[in-house]
PDB file of N, CA and C in Angstrom:
ATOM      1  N   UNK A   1       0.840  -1.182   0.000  1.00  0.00           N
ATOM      2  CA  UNK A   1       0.000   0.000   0.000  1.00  0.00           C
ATOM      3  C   UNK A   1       0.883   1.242   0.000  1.00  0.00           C
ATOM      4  N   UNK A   2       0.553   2.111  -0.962  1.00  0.00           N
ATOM      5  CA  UNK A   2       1.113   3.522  -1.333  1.00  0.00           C
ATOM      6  C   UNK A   2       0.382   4.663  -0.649  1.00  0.00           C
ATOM      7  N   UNK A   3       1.444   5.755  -0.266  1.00  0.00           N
ATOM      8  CA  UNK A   3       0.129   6.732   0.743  1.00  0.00           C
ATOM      9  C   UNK A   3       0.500   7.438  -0.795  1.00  0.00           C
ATOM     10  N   UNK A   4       0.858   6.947  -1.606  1.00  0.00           N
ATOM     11  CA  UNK A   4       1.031   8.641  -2.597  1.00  0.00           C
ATOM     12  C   UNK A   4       0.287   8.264  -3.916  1.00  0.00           C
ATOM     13  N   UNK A   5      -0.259   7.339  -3.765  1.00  0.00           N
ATOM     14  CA  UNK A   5      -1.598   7.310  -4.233  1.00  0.00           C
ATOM     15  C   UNK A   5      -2.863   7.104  -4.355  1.00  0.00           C
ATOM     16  N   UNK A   6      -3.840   7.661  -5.126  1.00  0.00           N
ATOM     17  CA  UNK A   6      -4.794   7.632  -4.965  1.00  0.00           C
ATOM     18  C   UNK A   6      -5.976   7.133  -5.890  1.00  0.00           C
ATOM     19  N   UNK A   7      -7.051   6.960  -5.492  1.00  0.00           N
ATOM     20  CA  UNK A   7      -8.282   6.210  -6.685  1.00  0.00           C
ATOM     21  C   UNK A   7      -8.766   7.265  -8.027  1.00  0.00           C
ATOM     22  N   UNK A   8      -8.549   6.914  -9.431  1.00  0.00           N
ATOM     23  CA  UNK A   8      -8.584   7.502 -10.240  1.00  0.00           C
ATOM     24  C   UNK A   8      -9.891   7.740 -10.217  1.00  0.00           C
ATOM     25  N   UNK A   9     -10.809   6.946  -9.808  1.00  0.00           N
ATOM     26  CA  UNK A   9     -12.430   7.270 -10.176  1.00  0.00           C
ATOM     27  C   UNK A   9     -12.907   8.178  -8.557  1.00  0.00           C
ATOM     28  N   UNK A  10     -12.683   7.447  -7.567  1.00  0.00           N
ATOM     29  CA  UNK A  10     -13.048   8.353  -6.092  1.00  0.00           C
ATOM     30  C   UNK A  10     -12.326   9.197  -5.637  1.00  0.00           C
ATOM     31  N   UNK A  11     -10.840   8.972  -5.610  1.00  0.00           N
ATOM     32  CA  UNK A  11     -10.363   9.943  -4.755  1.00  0.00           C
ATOM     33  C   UNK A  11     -10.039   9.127  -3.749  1.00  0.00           C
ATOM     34  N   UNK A  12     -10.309   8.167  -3.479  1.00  0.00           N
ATOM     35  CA  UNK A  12      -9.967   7.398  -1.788  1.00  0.00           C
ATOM     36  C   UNK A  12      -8.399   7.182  -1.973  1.00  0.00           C
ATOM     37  N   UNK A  13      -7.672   6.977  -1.104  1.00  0.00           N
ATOM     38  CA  UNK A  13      -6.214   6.734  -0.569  1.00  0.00           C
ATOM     39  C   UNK A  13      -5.970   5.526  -0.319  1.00  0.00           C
ATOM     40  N   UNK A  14      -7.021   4.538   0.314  1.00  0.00           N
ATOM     41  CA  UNK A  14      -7.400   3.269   0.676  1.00  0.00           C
ATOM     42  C   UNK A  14      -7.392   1.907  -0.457  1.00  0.00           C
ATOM     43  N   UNK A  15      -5.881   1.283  -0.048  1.00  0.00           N
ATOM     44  CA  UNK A  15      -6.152   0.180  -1.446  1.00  0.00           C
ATOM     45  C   UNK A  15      -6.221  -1.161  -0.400  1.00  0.00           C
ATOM     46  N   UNK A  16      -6.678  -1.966  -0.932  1.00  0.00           N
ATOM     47  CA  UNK A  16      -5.726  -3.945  -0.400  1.00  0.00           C
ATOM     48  C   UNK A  16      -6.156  -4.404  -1.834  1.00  0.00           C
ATOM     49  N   UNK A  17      -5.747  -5.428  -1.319  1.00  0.00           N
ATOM     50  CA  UNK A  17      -4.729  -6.607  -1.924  1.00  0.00           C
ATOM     51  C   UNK A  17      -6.393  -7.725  -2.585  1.00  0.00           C
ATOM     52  N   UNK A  18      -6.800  -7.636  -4.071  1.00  0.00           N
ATOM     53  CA  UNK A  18      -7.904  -8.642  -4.099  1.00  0.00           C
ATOM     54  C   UNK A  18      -7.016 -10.516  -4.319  1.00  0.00           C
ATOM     55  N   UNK A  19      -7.496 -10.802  -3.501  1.00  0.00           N
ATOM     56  CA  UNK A  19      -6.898 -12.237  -3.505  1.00  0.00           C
ATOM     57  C   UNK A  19      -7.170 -13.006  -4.790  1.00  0.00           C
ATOM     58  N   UNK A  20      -9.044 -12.577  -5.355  1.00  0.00           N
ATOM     59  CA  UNK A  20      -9.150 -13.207  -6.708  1.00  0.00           C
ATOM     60  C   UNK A  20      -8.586 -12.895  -7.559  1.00  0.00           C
ATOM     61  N   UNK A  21      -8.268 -11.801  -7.526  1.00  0.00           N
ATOM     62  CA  UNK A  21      -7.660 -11.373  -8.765  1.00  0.00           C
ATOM     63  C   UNK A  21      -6.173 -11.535  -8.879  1.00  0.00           C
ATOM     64  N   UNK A  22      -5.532 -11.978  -7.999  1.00  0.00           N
ATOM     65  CA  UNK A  22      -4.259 -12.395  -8.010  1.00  0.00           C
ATOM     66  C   UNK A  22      -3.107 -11.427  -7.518  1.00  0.00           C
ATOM     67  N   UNK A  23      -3.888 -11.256  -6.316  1.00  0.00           N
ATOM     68  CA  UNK A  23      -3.380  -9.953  -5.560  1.00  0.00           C
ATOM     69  C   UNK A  23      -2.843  -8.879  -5.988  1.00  0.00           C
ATOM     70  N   UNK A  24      -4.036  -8.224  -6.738  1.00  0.00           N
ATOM     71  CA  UNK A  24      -3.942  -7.056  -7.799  1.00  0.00           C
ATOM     72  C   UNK A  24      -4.249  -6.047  -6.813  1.00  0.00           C
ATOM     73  N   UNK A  25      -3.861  -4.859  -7.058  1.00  0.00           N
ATOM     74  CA  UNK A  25      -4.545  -3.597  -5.782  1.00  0.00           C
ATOM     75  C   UNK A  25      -5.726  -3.086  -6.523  1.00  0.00           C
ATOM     76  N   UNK A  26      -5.967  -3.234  -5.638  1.00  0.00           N
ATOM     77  CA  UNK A  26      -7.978  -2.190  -6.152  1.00  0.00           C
ATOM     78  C   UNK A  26      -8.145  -1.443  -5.133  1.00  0.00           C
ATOM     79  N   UNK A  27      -8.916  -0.599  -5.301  1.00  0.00           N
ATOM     80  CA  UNK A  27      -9.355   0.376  -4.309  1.00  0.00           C
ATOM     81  C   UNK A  27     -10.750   0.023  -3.324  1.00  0.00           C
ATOM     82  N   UNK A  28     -10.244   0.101  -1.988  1.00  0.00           N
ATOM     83  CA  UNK A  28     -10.982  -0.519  -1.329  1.00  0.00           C
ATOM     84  C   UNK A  28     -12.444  -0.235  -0.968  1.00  0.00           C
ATOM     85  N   UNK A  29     -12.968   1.381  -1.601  1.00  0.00           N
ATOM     86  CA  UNK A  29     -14.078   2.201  -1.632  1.00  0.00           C
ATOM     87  C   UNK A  29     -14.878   1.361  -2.822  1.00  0.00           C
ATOM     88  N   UNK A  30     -14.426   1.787  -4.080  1.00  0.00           N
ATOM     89  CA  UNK A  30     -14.934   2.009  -5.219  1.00  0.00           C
ATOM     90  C   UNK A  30     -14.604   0.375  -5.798  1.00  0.00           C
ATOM     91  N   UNK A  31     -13.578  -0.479  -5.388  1.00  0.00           N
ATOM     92  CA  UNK A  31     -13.021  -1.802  -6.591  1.00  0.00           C
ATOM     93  C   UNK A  31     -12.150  -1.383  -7.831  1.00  0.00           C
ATOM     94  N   UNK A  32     -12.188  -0.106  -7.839  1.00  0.00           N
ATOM     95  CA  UNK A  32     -11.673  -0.025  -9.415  1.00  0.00           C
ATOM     96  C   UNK A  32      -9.905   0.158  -8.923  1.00  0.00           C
ATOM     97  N   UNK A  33      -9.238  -0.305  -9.870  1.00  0.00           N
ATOM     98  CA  UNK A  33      -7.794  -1.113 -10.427  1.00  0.00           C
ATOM     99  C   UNK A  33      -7.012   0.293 -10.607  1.00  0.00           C
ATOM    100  N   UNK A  34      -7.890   1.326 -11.122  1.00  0.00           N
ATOM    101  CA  UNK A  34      -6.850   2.535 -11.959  1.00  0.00           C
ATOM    102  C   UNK A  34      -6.798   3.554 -10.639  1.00  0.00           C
ATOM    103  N   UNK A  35      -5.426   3.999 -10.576  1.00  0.00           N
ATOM    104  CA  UNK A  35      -4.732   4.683  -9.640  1.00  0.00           C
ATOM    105  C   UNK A  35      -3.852   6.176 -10.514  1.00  0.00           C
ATOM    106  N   UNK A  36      -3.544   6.789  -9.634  1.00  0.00           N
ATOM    107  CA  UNK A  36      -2.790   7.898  -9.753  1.00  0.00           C
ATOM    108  C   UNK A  36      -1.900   8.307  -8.468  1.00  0.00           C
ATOM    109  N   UNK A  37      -0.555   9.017  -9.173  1.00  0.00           N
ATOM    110  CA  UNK A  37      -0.125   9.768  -7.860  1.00  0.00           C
ATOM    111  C   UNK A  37      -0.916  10.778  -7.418  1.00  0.00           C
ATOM    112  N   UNK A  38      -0.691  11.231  -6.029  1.00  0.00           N
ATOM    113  CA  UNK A  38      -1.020  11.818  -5.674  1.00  0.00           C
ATOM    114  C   UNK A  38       0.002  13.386  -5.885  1.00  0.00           C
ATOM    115  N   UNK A  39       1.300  13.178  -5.419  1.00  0.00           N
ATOM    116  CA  UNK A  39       1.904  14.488  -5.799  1.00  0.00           C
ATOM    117  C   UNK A  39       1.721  14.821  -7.018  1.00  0.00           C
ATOM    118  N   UNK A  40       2.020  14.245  -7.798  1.00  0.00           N
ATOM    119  CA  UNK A  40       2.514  14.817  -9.487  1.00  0.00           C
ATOM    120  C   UNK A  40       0.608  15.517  -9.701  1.00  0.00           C
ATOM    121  N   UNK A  41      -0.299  15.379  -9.631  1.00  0.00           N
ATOM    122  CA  UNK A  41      -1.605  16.190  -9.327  1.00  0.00           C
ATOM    123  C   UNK A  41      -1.610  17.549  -9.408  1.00  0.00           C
ATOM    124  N   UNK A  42      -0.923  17.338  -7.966  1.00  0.00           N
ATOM    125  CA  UNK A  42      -1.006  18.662  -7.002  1.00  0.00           C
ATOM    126  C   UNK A  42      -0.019  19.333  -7.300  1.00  0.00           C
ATOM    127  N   UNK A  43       1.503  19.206  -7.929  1.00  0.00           N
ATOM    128  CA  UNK A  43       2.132  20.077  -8.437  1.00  0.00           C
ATOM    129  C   UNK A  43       1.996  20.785  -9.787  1.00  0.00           C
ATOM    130  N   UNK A  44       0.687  19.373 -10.367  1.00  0.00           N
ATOM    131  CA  UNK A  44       0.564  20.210 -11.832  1.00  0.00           C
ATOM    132  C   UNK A  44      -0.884  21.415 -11.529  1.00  0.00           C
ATOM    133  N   UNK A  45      -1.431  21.344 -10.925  1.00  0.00           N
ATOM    134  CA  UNK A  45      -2.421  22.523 -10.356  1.00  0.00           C
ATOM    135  C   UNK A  45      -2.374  23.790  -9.105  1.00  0.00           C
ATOM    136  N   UNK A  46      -1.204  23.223  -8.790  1.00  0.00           N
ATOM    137  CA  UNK A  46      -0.090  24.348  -8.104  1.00  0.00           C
ATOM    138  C   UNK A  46       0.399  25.073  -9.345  1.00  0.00           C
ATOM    139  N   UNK A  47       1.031  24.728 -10.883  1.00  0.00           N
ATOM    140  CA  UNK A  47       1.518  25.604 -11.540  1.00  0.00           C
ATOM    141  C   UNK A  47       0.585  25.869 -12.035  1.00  0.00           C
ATOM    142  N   UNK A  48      -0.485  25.803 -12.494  1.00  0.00           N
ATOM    143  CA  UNK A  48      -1.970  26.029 -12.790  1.00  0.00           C
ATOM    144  C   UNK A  48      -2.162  27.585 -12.425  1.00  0.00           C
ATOM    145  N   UNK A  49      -2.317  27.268 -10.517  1.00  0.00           N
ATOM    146  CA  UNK A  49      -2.636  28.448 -10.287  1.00  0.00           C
ATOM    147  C   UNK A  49      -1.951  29.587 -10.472  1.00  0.00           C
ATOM    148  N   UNK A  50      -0.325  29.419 -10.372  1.00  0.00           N
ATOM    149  CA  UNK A  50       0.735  30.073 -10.475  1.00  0.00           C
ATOM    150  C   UNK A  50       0.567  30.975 -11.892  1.00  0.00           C
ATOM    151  N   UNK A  51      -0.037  30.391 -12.747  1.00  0.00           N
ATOM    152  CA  UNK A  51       0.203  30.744 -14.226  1.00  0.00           C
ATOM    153  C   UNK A  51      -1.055  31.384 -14.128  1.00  0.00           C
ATOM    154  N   UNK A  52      -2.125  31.336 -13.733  1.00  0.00           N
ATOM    155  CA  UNK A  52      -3.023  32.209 -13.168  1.00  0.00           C
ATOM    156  C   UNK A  52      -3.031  33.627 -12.826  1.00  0.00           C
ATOM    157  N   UNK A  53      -2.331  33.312 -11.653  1.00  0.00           N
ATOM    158  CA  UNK A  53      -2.180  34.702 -11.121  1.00  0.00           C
ATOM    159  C   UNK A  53      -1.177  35.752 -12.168  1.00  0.00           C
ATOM    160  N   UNK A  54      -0.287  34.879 -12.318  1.00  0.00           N
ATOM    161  CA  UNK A  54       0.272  35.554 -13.344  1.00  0.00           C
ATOM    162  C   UNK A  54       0.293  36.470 -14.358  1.00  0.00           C
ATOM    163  N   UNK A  55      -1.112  35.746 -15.291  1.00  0.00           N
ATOM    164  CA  UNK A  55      -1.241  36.350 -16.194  1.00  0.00           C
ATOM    165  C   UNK A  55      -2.521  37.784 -15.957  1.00  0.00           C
ATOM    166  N   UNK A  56      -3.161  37.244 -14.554  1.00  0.00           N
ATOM    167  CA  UNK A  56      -3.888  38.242 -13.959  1.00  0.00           C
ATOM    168  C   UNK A  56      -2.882  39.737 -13.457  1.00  0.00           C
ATOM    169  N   UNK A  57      -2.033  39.306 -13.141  1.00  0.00           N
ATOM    170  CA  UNK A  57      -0.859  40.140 -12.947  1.00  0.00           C
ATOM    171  C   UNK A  57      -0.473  41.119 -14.083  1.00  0.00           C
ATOM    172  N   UNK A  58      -0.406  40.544 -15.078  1.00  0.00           N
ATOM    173  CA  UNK A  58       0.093  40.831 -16.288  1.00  0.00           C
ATOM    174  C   UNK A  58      -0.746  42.067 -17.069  1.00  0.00           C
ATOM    175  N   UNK A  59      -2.341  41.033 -17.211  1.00  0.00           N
ATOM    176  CA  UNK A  59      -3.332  42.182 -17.645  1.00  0.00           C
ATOM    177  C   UNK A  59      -3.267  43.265 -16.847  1.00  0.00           C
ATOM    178  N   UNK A  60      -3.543  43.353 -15.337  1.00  0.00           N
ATOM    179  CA  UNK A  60      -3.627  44.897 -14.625  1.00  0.00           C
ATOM    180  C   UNK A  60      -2.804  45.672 -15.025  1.00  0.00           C
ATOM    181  N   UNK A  61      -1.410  44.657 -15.008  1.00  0.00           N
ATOM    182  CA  UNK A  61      -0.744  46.195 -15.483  1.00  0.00           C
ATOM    183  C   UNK A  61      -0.547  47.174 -16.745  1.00  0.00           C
ATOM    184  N   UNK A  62      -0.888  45.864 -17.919  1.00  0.00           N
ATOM    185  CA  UNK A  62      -1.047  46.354 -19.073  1.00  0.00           C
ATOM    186  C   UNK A  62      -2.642  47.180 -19.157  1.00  0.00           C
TER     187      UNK A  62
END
């Protein structure tokens, strides 16, 4: 179990181990198989906002 990721369809953090499936990780909320990190997310919508403000920045002054 990974804390740095998370359920592609819920959002839950929460995986184990399905025994039928041949101790594949699924998510223990939802069942579903497909995962994501969790950092790489949050740093790409951290520069998101960054580029945001930015360009809000940009217009005022122009």
């Amino acid at each position: 179990m990974s804390v740095n990721r998370v359920c592609f369809n819920c959002g839950s953090s929460s995986f184990v181990s399905d025994r039928s499936l041949g101790g594949k990780i699924v998510c223990s909320k939802c069942g579903s198989s497909s995962f994501k990190n969790k950092s790489s997310s949050f740093f790409k919508s951290k520069k998101l906002v960054f580029l945001a403000i930015a360009i809000a920045i940009f217009i005022i002054i122009i």
